[in-house]
PDB file of N, CA and C in Angstrom:
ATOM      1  N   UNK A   1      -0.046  -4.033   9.481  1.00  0.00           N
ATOM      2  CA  UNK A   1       1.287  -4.428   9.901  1.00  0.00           C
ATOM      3  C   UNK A   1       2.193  -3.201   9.739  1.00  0.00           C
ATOM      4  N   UNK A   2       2.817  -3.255  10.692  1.00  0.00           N
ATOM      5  CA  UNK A   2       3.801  -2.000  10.973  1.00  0.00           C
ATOM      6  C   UNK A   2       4.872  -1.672   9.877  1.00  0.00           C
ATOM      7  N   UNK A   3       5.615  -0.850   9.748  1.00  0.00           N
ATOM      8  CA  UNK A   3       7.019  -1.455   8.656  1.00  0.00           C
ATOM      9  C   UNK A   3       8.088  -2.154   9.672  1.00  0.00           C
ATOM     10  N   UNK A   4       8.341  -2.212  10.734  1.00  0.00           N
ATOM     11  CA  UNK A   4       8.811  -2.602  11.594  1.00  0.00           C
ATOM     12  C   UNK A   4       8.637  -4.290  11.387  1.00  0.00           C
ATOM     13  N   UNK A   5       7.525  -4.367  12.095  1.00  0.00           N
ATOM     14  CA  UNK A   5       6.752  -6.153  12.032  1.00  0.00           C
ATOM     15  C   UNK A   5       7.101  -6.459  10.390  1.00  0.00           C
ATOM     16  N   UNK A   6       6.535  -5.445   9.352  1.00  0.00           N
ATOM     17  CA  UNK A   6       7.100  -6.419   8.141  1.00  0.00           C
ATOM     18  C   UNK A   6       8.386  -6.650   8.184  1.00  0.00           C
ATOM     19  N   UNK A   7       9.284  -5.667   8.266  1.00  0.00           N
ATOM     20  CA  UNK A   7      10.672  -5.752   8.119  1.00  0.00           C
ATOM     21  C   UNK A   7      11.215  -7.112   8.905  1.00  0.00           C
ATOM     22  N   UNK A   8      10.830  -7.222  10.318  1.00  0.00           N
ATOM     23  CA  UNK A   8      10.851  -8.461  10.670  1.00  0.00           C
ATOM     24  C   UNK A   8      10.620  -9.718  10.159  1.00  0.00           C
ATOM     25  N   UNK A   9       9.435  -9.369   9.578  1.00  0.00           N
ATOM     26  CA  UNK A   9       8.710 -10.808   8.893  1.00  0.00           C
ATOM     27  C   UNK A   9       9.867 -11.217   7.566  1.00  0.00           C
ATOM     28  N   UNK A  10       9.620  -9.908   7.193  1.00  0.00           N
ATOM     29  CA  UNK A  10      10.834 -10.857   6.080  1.00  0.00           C
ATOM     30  C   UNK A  10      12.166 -11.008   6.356  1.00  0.00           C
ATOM     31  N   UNK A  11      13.090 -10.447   7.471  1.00  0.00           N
ATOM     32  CA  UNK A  11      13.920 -10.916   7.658  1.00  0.00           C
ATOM     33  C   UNK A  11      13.957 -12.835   7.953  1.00  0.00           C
ATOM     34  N   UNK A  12      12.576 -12.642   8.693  1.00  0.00           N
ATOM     35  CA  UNK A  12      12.478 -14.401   9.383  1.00  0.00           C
ATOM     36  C   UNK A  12      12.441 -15.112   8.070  1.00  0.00           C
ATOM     37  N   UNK A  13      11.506 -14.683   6.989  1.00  0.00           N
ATOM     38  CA  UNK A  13      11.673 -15.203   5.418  1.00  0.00           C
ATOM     39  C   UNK A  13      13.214 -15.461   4.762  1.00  0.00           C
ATOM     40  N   UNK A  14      13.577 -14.619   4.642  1.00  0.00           N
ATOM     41  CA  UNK A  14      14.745 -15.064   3.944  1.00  0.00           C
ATOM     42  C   UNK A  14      15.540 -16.244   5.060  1.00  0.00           C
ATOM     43  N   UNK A  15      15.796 -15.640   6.191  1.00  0.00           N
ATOM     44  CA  UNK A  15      16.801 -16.451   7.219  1.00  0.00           C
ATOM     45  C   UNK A  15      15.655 -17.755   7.039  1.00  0.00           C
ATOM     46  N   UNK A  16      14.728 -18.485   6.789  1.00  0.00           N
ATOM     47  CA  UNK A  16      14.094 -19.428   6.909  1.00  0.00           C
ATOM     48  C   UNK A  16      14.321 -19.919   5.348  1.00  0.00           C
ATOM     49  N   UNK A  17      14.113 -19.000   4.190  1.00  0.00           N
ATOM     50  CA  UNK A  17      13.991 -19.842   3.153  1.00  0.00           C
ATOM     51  C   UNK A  17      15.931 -20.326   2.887  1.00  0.00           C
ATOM     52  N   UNK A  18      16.994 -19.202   3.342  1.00  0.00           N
ATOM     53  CA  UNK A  18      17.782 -19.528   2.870  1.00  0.00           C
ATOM     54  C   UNK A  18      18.540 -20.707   3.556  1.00  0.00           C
ATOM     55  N   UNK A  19      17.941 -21.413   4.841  1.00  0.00           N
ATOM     56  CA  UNK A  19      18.523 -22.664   5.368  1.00  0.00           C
ATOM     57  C   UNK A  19      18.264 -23.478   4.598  1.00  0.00           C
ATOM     58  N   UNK A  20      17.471 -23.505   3.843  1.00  0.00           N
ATOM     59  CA  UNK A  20      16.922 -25.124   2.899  1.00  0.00           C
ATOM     60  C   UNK A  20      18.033 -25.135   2.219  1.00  0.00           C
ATOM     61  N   UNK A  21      18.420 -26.416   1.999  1.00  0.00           N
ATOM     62  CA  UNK A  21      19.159 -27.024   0.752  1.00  0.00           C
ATOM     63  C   UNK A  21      18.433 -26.638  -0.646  1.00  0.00           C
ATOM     64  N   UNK A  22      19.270 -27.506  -1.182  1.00  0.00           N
ATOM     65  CA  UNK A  22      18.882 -27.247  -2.949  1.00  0.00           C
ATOM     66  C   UNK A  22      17.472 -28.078  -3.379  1.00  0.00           C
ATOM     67  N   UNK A  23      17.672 -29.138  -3.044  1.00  0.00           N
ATOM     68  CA  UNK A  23      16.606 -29.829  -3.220  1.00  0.00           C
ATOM     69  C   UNK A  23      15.617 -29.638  -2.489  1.00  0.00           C
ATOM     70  N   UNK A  24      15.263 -28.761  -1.148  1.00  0.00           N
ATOM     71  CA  UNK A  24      13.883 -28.489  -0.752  1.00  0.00           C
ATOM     72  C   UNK A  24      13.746 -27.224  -1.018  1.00  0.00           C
ATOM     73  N   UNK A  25      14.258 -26.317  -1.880  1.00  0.00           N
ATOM     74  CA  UNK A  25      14.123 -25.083  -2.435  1.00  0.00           C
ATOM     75  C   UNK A  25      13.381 -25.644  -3.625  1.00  0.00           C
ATOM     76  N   UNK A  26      14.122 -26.692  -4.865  1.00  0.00           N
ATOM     77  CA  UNK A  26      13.665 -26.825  -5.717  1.00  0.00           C
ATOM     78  C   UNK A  26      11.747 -28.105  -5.759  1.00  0.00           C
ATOM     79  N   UNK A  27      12.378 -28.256  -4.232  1.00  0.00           N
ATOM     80  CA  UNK A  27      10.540 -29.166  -4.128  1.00  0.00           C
ATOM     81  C   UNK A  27       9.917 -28.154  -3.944  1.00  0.00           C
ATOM     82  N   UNK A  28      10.106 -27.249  -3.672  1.00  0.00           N
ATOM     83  CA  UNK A  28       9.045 -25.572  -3.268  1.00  0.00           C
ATOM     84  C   UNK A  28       8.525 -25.013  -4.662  1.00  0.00           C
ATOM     85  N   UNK A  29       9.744 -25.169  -5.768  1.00  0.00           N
ATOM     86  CA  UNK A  29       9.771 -24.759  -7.211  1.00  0.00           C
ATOM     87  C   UNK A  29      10.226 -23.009  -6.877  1.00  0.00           C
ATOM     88  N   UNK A  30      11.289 -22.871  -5.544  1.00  0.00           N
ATOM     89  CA  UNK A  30      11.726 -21.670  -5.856  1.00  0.00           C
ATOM     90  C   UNK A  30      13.256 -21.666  -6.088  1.00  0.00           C
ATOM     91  N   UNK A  31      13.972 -20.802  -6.723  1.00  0.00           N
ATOM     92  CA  UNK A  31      15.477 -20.849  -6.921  1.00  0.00           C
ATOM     93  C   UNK A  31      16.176 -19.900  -5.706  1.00  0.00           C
ATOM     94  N   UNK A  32      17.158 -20.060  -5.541  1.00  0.00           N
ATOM     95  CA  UNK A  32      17.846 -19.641  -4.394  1.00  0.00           C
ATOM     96  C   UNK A  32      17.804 -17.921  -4.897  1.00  0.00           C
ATOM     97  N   UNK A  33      17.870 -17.483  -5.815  1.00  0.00           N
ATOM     98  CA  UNK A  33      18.204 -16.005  -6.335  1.00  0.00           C
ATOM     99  C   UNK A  33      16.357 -15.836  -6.026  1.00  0.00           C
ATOM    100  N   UNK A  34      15.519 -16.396  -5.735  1.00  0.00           N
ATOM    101  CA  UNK A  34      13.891 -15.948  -5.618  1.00  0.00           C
ATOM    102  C   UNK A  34      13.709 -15.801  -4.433  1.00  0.00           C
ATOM    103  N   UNK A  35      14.654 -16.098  -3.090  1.00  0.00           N
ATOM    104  CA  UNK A  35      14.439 -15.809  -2.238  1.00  0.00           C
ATOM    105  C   UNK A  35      13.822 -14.489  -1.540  1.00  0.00           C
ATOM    106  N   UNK A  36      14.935 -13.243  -1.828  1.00  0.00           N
ATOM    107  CA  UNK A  36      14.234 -12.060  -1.315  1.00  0.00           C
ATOM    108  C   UNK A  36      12.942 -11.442  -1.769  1.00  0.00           C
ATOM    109  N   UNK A  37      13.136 -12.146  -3.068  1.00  0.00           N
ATOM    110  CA  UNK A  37      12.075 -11.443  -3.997  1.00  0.00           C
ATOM    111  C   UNK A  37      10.619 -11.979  -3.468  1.00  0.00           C
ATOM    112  N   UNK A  38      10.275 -13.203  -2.823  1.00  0.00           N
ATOM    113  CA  UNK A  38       9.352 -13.656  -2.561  1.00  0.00           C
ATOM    114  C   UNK A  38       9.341 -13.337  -1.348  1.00  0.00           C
ATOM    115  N   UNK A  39      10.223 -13.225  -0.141  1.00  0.00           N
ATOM    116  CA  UNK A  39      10.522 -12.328   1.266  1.00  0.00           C
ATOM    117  C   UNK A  39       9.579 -11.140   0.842  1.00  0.00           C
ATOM    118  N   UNK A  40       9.842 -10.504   0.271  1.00  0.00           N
ATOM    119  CA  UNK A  40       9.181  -9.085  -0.237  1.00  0.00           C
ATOM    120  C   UNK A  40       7.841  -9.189  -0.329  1.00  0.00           C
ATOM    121  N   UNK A  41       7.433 -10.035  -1.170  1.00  0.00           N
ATOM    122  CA  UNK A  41       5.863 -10.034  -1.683  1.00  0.00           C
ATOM    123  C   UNK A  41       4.992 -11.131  -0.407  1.00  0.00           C
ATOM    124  N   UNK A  42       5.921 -11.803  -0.116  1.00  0.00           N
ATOM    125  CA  UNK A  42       4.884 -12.030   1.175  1.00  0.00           C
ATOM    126  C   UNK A  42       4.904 -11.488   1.951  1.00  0.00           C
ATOM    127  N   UNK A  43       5.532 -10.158   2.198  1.00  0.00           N
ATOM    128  CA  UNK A  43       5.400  -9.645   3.644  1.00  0.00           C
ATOM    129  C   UNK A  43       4.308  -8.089   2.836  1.00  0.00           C
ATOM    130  N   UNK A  44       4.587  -7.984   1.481  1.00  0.00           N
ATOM    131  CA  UNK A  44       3.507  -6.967   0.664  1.00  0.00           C
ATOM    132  C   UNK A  44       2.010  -7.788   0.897  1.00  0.00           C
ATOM    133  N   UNK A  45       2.312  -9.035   0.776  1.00  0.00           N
ATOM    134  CA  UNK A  45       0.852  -9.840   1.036  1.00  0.00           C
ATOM    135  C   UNK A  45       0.058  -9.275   2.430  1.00  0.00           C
ATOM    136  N   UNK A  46       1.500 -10.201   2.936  1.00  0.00           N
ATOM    137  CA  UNK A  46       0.664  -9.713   4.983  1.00  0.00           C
ATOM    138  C   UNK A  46       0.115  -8.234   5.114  1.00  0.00           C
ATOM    139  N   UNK A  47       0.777  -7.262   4.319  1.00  0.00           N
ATOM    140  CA  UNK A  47       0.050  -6.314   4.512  1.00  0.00           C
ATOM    141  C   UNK A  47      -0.868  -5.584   3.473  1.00  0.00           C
ATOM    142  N   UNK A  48      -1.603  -6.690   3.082  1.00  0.00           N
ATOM    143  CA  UNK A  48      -2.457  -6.540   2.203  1.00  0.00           C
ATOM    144  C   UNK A  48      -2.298  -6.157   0.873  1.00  0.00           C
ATOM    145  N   UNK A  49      -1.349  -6.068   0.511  1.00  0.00           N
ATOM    146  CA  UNK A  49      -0.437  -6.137  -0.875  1.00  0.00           C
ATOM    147  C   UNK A  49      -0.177  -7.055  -1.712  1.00  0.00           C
ATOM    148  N   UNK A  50      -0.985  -7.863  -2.336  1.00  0.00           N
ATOM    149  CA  UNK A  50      -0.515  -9.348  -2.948  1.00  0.00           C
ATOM    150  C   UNK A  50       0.209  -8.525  -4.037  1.00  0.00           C
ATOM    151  N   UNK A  51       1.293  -9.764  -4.325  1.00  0.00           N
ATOM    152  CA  UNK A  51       2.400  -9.426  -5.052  1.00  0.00           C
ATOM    153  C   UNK A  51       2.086 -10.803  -6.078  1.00  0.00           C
ATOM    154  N   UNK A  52       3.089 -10.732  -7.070  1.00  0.00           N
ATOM    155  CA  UNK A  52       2.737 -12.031  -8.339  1.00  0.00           C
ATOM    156  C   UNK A  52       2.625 -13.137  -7.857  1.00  0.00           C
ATOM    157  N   UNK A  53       4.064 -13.275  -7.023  1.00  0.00           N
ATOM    158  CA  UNK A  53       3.887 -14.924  -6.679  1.00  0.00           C
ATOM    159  C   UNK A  53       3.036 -15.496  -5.916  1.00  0.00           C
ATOM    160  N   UNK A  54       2.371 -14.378  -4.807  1.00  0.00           N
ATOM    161  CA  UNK A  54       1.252 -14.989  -4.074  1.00  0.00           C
ATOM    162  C   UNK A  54       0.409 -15.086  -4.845  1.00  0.00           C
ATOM    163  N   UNK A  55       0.005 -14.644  -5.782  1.00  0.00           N
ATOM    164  CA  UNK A  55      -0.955 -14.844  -6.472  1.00  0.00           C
ATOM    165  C   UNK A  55      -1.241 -16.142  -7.387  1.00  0.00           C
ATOM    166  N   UNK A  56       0.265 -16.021  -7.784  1.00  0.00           N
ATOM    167  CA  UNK A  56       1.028 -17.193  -8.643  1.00  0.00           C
ATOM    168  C   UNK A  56       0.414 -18.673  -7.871  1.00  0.00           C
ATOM    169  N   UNK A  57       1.023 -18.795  -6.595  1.00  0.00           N
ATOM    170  CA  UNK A  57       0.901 -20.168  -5.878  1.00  0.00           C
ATOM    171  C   UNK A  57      -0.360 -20.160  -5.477  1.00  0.00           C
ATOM    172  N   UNK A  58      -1.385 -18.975  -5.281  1.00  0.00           N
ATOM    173  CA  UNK A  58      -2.633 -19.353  -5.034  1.00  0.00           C
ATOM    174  C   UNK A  58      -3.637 -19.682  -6.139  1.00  0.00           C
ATOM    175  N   UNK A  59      -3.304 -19.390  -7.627  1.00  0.00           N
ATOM    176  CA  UNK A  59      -3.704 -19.911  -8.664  1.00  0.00           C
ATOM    177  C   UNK A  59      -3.048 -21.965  -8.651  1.00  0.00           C
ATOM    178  N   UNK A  60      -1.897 -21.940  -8.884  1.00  0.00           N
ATOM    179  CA  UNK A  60      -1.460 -23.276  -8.686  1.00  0.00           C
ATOM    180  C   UNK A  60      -2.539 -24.515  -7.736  1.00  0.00           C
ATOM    181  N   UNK A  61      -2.592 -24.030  -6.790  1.00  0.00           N
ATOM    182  CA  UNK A  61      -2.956 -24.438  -5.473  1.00  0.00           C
ATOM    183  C   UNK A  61      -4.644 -25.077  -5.765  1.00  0.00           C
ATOM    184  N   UNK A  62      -5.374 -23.918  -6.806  1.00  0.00           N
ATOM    185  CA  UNK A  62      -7.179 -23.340  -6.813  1.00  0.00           C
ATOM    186  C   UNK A  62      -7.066 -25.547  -7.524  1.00  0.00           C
TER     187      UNK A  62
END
């Protein structure tokens, strides 16, 4: 993935996570201040970069 395409990707991340209300942020179990930070590491994911929290929710998930 390009830095371009990521940069994209996480723009669509944040503009997607930050429409949710409070309560489907907190059914996700993320806080509104975790937004970029998880923008970041999933787009470090997409490009083959796992970051904590992906790791985090794919432990949860196992």
């Amino acid at each position: 993935m390009n830095r371009v395409r990521a940069w994209l990707a996480y723009r669509e991340t944040v503009f997607q996570l930050e429409r949710l209300d409070e309560r489907d942020l907190s059914d996700l179990g993320i806080g509104r201040r975790d937004i970029r930070r998880l923008a970041r590491e999933a787009t470090k994911a997409a490009r083959g970069k796992p970051g904590k929290a992906v790791g985090k929710i794919a432990t949860q998930e196992s």
